[in-house]
C-alpha atoms as a PDB file:
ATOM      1  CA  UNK A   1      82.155 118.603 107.978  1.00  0.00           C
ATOM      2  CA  UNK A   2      80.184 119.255 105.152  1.00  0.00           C
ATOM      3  CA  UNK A   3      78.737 118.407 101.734  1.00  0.00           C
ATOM      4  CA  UNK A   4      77.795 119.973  98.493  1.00  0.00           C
ATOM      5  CA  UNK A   5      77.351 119.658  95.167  1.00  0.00           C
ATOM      6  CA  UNK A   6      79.222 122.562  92.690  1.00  0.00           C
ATOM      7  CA  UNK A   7      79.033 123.605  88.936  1.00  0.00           C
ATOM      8  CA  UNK A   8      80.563 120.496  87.464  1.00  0.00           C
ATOM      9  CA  UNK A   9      78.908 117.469  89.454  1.00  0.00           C
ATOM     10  CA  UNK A  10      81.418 117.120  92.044  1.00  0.00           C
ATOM     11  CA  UNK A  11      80.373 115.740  95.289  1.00  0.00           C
ATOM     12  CA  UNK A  12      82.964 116.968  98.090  1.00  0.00           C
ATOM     13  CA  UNK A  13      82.747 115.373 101.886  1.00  0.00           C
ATOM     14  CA  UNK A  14      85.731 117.213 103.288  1.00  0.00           C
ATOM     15  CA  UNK A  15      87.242 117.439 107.302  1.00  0.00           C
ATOM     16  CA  UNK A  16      89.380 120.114 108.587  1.00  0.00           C
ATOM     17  CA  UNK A  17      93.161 118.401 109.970  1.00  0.00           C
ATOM     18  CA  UNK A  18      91.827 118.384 113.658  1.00  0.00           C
ATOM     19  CA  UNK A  19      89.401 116.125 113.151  1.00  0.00           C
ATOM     20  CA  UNK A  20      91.692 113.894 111.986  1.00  0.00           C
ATOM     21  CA  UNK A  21      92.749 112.338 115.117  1.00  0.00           C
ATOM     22  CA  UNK A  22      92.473 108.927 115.247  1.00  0.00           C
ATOM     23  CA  UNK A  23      94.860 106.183 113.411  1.00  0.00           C
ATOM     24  CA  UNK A  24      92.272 105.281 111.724  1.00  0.00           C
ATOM     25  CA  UNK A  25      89.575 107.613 110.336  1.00  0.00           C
ATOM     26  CA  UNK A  26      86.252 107.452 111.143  1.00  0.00           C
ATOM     27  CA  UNK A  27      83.894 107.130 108.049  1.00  0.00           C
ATOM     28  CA  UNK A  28      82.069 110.180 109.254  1.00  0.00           C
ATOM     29  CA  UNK A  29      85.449 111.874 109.436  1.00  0.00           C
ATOM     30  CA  UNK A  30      86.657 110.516 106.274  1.00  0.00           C
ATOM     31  CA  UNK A  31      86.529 112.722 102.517  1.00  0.00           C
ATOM     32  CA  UNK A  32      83.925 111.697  99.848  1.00  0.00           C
ATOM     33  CA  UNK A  33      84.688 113.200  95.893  1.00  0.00           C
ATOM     34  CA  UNK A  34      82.771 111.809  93.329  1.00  0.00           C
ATOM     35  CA  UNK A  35      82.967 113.738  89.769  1.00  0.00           C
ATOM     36  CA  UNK A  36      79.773 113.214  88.688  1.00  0.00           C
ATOM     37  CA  UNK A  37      77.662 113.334  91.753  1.00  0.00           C
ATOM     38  CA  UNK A  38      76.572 109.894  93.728  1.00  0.00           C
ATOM     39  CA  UNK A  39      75.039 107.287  91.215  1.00  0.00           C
ATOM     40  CA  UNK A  40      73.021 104.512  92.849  1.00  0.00           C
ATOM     41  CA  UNK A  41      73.797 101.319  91.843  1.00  0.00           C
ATOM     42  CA  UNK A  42      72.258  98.027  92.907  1.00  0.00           C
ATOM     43  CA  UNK A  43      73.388  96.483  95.935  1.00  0.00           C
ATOM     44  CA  UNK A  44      74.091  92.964  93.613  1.00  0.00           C
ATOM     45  CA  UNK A  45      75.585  95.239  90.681  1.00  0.00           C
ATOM     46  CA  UNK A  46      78.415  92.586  89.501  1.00  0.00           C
ATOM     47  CA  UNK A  47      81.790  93.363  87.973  1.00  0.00           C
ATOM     48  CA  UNK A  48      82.380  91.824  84.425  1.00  0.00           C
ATOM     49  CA  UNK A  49      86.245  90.257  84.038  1.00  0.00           C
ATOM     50  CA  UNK A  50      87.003  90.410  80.259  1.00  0.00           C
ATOM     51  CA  UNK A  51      90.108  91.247  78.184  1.00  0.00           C
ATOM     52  CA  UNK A  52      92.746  89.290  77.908  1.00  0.00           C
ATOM     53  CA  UNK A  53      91.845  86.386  79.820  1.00  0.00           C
ATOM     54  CA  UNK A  54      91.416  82.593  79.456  1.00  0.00           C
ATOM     55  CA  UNK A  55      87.121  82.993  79.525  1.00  0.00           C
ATOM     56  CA  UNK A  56      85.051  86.549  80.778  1.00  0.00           C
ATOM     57  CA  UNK A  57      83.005  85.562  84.153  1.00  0.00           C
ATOM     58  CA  UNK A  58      80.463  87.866  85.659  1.00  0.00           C
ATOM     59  CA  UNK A  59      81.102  87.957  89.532  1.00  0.00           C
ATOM     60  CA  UNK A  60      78.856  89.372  91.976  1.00  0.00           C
ATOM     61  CA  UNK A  61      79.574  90.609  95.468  1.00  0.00           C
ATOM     62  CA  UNK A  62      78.808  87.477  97.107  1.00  0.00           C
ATOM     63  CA  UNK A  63      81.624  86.288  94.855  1.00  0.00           C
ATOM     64  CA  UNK A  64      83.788  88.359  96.292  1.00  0.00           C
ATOM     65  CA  UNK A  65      82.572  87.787  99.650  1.00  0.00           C
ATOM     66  CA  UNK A  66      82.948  84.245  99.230  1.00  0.00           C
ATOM     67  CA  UNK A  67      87.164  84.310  97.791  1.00  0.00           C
ATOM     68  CA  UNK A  68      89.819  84.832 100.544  1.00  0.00           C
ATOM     69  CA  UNK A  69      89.229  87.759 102.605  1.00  0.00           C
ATOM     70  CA  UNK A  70      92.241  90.197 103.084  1.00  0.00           C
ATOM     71  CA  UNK A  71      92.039  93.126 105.363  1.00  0.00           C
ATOM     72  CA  UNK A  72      93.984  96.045 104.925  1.00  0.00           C
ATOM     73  CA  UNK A  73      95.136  99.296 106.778  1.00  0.00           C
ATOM     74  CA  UNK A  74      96.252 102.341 104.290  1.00  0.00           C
ATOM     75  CA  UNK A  75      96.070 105.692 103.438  1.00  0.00           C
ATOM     76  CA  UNK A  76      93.482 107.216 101.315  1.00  0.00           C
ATOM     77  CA  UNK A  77      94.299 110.214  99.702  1.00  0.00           C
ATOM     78  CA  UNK A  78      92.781 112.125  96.586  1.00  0.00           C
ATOM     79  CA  UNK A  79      95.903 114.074  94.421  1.00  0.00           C
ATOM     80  CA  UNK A  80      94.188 116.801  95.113  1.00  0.00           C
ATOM     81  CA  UNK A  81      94.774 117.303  98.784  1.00  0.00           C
ATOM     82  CA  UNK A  82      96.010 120.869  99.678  1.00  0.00           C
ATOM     83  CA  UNK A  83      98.387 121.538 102.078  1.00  0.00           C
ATOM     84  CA  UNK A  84      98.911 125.265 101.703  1.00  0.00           C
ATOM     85  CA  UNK A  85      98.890 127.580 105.089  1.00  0.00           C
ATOM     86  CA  UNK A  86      95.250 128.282 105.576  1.00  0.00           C
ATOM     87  CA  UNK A  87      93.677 125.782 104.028  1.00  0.00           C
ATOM     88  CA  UNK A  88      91.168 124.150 106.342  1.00  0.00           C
ATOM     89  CA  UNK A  89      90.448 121.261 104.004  1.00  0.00           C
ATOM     90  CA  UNK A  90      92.673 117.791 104.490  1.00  0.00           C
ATOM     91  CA  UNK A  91      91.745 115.211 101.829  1.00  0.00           C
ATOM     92  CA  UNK A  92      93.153 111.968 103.440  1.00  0.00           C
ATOM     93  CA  UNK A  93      92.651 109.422 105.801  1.00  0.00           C
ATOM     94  CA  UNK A  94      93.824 106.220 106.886  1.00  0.00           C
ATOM     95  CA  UNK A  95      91.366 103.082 106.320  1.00  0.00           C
ATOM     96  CA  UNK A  96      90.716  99.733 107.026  1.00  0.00           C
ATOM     97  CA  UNK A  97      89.429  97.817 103.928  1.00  0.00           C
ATOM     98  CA  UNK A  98      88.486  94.483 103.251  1.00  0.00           C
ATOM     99  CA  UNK A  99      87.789  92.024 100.463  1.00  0.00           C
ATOM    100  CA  UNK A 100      89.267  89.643  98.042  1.00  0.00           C
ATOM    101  CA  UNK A 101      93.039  90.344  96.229  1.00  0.00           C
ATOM    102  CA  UNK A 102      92.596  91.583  92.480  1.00  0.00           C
ATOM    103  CA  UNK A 103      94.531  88.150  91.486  1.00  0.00           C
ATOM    104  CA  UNK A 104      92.096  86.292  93.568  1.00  0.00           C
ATOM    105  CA  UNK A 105      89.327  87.902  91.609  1.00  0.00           C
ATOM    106  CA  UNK A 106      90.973  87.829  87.915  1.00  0.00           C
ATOM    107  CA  UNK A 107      92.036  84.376  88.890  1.00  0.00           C
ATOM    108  CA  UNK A 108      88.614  83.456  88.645  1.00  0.00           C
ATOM    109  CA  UNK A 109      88.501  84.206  84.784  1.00  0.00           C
ATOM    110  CA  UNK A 110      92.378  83.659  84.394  1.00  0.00           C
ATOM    111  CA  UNK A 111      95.318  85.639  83.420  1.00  0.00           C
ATOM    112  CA  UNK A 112      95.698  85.647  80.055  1.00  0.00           C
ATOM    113  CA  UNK A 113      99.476  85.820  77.781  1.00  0.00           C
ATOM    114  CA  UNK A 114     100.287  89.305  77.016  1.00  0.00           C
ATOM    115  CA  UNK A 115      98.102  90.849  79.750  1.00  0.00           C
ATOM    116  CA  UNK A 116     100.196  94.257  81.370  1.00  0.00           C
ATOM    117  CA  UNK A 117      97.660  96.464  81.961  1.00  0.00           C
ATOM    118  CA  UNK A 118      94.283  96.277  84.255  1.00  0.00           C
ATOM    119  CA  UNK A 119      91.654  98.565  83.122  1.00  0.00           C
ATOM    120  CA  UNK A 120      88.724  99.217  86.049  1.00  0.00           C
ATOM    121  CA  UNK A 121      85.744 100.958  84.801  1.00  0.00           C
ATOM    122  CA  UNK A 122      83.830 102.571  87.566  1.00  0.00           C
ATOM    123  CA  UNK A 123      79.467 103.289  87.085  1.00  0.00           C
ATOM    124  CA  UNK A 124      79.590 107.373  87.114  1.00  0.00           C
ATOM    125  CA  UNK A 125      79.420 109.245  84.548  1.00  0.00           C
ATOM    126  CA  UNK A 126      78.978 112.763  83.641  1.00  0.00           C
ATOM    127  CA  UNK A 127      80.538 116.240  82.580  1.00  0.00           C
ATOM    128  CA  UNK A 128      83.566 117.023  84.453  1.00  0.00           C
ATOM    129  CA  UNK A 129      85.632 120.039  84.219  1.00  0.00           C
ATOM    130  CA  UNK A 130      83.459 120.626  80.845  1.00  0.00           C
ATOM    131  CA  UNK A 131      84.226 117.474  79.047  1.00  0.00           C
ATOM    132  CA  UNK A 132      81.834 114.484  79.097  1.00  0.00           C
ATOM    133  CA  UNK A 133      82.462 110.731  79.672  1.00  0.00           C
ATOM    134  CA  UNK A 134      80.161 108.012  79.859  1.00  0.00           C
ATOM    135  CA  UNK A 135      82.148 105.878  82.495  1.00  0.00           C
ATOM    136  CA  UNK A 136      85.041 106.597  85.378  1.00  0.00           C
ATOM    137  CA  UNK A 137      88.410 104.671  83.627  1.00  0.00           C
ATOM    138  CA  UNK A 138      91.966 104.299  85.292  1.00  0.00           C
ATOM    139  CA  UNK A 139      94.454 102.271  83.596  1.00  0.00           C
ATOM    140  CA  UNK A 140      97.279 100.520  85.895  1.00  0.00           C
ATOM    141  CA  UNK A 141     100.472  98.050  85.456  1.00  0.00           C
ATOM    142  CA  UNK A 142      99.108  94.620  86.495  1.00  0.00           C
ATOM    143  CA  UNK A 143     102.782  93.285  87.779  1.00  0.00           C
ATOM    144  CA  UNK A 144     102.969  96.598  90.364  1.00  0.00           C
ATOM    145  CA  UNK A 145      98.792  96.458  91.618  1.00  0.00           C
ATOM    146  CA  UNK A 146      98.241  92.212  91.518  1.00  0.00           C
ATOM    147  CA  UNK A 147      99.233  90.977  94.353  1.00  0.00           C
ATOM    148  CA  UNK A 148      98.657  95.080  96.224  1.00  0.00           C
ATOM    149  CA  UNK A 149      94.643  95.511  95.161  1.00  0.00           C
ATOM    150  CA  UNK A 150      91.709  94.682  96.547  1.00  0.00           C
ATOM    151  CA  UNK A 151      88.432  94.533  95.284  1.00  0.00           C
ATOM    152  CA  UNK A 152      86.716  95.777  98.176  1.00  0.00           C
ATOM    153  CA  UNK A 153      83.875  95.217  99.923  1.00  0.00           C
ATOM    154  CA  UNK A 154      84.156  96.369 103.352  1.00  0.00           C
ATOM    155  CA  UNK A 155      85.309  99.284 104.804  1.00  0.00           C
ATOM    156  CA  UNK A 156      85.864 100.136 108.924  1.00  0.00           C
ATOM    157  CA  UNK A 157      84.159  96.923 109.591  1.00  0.00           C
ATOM    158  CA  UNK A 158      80.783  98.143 107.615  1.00  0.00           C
ATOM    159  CA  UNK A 159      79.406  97.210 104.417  1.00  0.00           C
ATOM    160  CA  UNK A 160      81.132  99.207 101.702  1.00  0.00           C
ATOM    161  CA  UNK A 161      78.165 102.172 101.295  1.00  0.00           C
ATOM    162  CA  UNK A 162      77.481 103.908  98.150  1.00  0.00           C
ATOM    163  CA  UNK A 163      79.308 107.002  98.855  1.00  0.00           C
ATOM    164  CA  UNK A 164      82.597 105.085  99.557  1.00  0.00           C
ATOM    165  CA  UNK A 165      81.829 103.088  96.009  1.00  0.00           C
ATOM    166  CA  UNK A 166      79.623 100.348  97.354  1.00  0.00           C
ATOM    167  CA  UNK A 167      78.952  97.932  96.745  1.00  0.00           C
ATOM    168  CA  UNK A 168      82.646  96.967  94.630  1.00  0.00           C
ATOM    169  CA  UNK A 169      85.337  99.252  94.663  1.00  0.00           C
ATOM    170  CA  UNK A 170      89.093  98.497  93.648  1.00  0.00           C
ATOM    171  CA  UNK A 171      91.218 100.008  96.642  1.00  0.00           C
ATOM    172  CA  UNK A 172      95.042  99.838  95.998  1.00  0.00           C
ATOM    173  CA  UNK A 173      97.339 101.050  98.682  1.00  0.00           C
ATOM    174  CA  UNK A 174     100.004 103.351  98.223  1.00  0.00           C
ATOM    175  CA  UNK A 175      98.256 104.931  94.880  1.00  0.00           C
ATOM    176  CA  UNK A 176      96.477 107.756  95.382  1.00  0.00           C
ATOM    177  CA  UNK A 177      92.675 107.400  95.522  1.00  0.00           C
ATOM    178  CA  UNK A 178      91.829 108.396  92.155  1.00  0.00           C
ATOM    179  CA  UNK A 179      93.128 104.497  91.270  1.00  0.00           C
ATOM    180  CA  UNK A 180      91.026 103.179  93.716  1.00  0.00           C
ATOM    181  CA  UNK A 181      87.711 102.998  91.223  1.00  0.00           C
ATOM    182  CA  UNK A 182      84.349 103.144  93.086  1.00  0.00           C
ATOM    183  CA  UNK A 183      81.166 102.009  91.732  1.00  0.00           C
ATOM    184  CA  UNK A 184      83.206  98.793  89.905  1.00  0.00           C
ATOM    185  CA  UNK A 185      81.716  97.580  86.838  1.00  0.00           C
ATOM    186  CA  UNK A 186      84.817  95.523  84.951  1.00  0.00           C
ATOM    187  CA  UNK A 187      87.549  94.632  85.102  1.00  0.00           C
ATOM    188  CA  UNK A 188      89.970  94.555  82.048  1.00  0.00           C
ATOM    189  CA  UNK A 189      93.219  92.762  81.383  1.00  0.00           C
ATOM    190  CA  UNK A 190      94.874  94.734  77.812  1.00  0.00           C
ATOM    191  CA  UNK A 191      97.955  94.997  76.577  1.00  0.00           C
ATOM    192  CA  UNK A 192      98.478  98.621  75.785  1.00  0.00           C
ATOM    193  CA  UNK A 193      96.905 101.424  77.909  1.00  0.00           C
ATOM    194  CA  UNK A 194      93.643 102.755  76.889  1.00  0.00           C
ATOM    195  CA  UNK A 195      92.668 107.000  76.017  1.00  0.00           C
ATOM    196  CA  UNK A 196      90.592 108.282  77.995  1.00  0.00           C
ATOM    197  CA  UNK A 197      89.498 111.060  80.068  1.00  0.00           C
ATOM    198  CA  UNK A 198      90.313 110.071  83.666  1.00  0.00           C
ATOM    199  CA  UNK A 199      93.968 107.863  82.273  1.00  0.00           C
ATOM    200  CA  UNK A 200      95.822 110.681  80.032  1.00  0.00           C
ATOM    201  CA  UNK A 201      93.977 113.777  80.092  1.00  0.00           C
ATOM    202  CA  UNK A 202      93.440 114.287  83.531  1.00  0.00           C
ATOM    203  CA  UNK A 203      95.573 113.139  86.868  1.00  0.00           C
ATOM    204  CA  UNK A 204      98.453 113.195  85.216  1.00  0.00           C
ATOM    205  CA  UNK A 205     102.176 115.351  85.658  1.00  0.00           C
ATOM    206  CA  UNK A 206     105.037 115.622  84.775  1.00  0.00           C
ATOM    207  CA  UNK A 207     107.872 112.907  84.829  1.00  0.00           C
ATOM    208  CA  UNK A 208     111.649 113.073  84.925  1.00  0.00           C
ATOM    209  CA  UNK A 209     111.402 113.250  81.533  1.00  0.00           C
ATOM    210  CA  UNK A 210     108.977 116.040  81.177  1.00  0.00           C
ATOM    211  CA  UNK A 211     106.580 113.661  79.888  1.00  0.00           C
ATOM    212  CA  UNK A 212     103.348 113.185  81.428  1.00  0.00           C
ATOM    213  CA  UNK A 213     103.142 110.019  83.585  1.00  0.00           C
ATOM    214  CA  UNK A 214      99.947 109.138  85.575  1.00  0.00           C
ATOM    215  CA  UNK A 215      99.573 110.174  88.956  1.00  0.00           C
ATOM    216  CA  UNK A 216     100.288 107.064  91.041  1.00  0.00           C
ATOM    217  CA  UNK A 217     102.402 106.691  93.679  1.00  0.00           C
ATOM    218  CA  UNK A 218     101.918 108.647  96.862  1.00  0.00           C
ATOM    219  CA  UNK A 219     103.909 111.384  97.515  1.00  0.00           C
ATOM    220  CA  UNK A 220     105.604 112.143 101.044  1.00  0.00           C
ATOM    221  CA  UNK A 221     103.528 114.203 103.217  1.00  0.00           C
ATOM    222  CA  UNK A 222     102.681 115.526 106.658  1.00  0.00           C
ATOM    223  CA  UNK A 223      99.960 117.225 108.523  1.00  0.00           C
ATOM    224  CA  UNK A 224      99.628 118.677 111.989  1.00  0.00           C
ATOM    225  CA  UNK A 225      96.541 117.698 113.686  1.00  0.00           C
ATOM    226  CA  UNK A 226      95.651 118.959 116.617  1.00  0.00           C
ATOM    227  CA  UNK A 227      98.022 120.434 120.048  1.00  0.00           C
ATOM    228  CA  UNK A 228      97.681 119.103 123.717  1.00  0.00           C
ATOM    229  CA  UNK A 229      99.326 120.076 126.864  1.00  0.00           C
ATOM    230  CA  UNK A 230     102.121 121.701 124.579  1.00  0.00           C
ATOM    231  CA  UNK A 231     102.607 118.515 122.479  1.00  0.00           C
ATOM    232  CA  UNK A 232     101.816 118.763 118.496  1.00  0.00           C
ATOM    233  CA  UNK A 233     100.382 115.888 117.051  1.00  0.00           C
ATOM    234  CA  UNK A 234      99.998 115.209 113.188  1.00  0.00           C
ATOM    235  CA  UNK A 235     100.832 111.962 110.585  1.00  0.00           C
ATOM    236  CA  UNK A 236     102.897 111.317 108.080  1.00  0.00           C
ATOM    237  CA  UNK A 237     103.104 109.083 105.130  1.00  0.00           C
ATOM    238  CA  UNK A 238     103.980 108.064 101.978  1.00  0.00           C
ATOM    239  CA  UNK A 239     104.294 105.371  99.213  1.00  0.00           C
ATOM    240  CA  UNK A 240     106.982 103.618 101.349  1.00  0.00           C
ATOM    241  CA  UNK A 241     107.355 104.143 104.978  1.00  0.00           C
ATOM    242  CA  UNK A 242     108.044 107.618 106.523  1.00  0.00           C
ATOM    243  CA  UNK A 243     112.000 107.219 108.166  1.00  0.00           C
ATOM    244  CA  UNK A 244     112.010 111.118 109.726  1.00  0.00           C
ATOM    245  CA  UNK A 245     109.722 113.959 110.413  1.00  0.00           C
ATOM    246  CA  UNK A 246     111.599 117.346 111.196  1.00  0.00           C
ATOM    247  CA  UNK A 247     109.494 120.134 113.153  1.00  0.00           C
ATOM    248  CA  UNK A 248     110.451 123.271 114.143  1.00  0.00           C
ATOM    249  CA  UNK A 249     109.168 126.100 115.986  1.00  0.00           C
ATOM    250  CA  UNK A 250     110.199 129.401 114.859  1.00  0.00           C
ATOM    251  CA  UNK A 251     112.023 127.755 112.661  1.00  0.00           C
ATOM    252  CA  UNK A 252     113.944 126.074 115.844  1.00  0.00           C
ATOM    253  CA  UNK A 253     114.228 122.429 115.457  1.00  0.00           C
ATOM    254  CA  UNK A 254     112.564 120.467 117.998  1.00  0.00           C
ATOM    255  CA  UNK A 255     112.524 116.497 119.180  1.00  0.00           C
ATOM    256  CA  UNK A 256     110.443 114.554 117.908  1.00  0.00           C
ATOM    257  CA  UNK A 257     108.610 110.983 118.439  1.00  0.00           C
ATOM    258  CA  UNK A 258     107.595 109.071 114.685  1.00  0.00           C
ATOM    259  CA  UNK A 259     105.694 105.611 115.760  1.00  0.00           C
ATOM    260  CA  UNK A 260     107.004 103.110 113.454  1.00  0.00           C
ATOM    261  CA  UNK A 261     105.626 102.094 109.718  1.00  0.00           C
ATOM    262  CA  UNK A 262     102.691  99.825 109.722  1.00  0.00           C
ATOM    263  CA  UNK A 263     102.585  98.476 106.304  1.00  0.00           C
ATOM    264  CA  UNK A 264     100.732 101.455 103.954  1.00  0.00           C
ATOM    265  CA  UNK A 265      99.173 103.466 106.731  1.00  0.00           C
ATOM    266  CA  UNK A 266     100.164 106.544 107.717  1.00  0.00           C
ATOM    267  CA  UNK A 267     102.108 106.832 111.087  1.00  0.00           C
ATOM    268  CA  UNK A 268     101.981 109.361 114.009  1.00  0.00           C
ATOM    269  CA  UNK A 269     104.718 112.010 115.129  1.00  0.00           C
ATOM    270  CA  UNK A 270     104.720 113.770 118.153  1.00  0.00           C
ATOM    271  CA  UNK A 271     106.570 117.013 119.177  1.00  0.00           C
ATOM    272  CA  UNK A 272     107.104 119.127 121.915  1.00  0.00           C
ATOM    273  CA  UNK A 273     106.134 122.992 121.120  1.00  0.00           C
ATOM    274  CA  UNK A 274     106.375 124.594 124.401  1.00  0.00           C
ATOM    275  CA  UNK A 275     104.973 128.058 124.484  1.00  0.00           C
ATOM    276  CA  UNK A 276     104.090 127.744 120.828  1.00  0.00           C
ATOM    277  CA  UNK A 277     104.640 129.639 117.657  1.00  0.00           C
ATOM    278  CA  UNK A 278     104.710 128.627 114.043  1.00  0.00           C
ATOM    279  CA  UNK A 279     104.879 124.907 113.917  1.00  0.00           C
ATOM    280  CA  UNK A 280     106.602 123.381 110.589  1.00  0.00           C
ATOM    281  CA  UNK A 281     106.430 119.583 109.612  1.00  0.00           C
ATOM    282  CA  UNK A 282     108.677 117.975 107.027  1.00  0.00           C
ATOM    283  CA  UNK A 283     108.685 114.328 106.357  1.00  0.00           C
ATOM    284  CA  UNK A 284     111.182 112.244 104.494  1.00  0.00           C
ATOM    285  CA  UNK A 285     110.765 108.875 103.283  1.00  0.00           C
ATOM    286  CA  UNK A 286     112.697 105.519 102.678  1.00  0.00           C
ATOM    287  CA  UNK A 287     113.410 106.847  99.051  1.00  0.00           C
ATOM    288  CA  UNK A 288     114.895 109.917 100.359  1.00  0.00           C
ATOM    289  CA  UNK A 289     112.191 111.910  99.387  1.00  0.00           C
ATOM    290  CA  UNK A 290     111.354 114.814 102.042  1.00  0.00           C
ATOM    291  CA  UNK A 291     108.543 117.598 101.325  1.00  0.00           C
ATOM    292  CA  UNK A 292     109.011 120.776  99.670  1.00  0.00           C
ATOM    293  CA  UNK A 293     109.046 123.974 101.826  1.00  0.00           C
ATOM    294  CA  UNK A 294     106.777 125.497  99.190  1.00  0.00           C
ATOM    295  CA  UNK A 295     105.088 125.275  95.707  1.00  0.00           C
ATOM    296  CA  UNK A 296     103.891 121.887  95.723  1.00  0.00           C
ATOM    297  CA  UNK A 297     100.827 119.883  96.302  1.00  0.00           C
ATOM    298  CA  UNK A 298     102.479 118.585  99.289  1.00  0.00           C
ATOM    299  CA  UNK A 299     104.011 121.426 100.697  1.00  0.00           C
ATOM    300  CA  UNK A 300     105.245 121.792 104.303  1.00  0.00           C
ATOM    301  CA  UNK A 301     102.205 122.030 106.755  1.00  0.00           C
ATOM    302  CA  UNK A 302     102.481 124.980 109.036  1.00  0.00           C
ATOM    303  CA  UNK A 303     100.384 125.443 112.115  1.00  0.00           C
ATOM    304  CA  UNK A 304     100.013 128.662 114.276  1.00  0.00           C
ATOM    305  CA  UNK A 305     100.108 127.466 118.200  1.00  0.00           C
END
């Protein structure tokens, strides 16, 4: 494990796969990116509900602490997790969050007519990849992340700390983590979706169209964690629940054991690799999505045993 700062700002806490072990990650063990480097906001820093809504409120943490608490197991994963042969670096893990549901919180200033869109702007700020913004901004569709969010204020049990976007963050499972703003300053109910640098310029891809579309739901993905006493271990997940891992060795297939889905987290798979050779994990999904073998973002994992 290890941190650093580079060129642009970027703060990187990143874990090789075998340390990934446990069902759910240990902060220590757990990835930290921040584009701009690691502001430090106030520990009573409150998030400002505006927009379209019925009045604008101001709510502070103990706000939050003091709606409904919901606690929630998921993956975390940033879009830009690797999983090319070689690569050491695994930028997921699975987490247990806790705070208040988003429509708990914008309940609090109310929903107003008209309102599709939730803008969250997050406290960094900076020059990123050589452009500058003054704010972190992610646009989402209110209908798909109301009832799904959290604004979060807990994390593994501990007090949400700065580098995990203390002390507000919204976390939404099954989005990748670059919708799950830290540092949370508003909230924003619109009706249109806003330009800006972190919504339309950057984390975005292709669609079926060939349009850009934001980068949102997760994709399906494996990784191979660690082998004991001839067993392979890794997880698997996705936006919906993983239905089948396939590993082979040698390109053989091989059985294999895939614990059942657990709401958003990810879930384990176990395989027996006898003597060993190159291992291959490919997950499919309830949507009938399965990995690609190669030239993806989340590309087949291969292990050497």
């Amino acid at each position: 494990m290890r941190a650093r700062m580079d060129t642009v700002g970027t703060v990187r806490r990143l874990v090789p796969p075998e340390r990934l072990t446990s069902r759910v990650t240990a902060l220590e063990d757990a990835f930290v990116i921040g584009h701009f480097g690691l502001p430090a906001p106030r520990p009573d820093r409150p998030v400002v509900v505006t927009g379209l809504v019925d009045r604008a409120v101001t709510v502070t943490p103990d706000d939050v602490r003091a709606l409904p608490t919901h606690r929630v197991e998921s993956v975390h994963e940033c879009f830009g997790n690797p999983l090319a042969p070689g690569e050491w670096v695994r930028r997921a893990a699975n987490l247990v969050w806790t705070g208040a549901r988003l429509r708990d919180v914008l309940d609090l200033a109310g929903i107003g007519d008209g309102a599709s869109s939730l803008w969250a702007r997050g406290a960094d700020h900076g020059e990123f990849g050589g452009a500058s913004s003054p704010d972190y901004l992610k646009d989402l569709p209110l209908d798909a992340v109301l009832d799904r969010a959290l604004v979060a204020h807990t994390c593994n049990g501990v007090r949400l700390p700065t580098e995990r976007g203390g002390p507000l963050r919204l976390v939404v499972p099954g989005f990748f983590g670059t919708n799950s703003v830290k540092w949370l300053t508003e909230l924003t109910l619109a009706d249109h979706r806003p330009e800006h640098l972190f919504t339309t310029r950057l984390y975005v891809r292709p669609g079926p169209d060939g349009r850009s579309v934001p980068v949102r739901e997760l994709d399906v993905t494996s990784v191979l964690t660690r082998v004991a006493d001839g067993v392979v271990h890794g997880w698997a997940w996705s936006s919906v629940p993983v239905t089948r891992v396939a590993v082979t060795v040698d390109g053989a297939p091989v059985a294999v054991e895939l614990d059942r889905a657990r709401g958003r987290a990810w879930q384990g798979f176990r395989a027996r690799v006898g003597a060993g050779g190159t291992v291959v994990a490919r997950a499919t999904d309830a949507l009938g999505r399965t990995q690609p073998t190669s030239g993806a973002r989340n590309a087949v994992h291969r292990l050497r045993v």
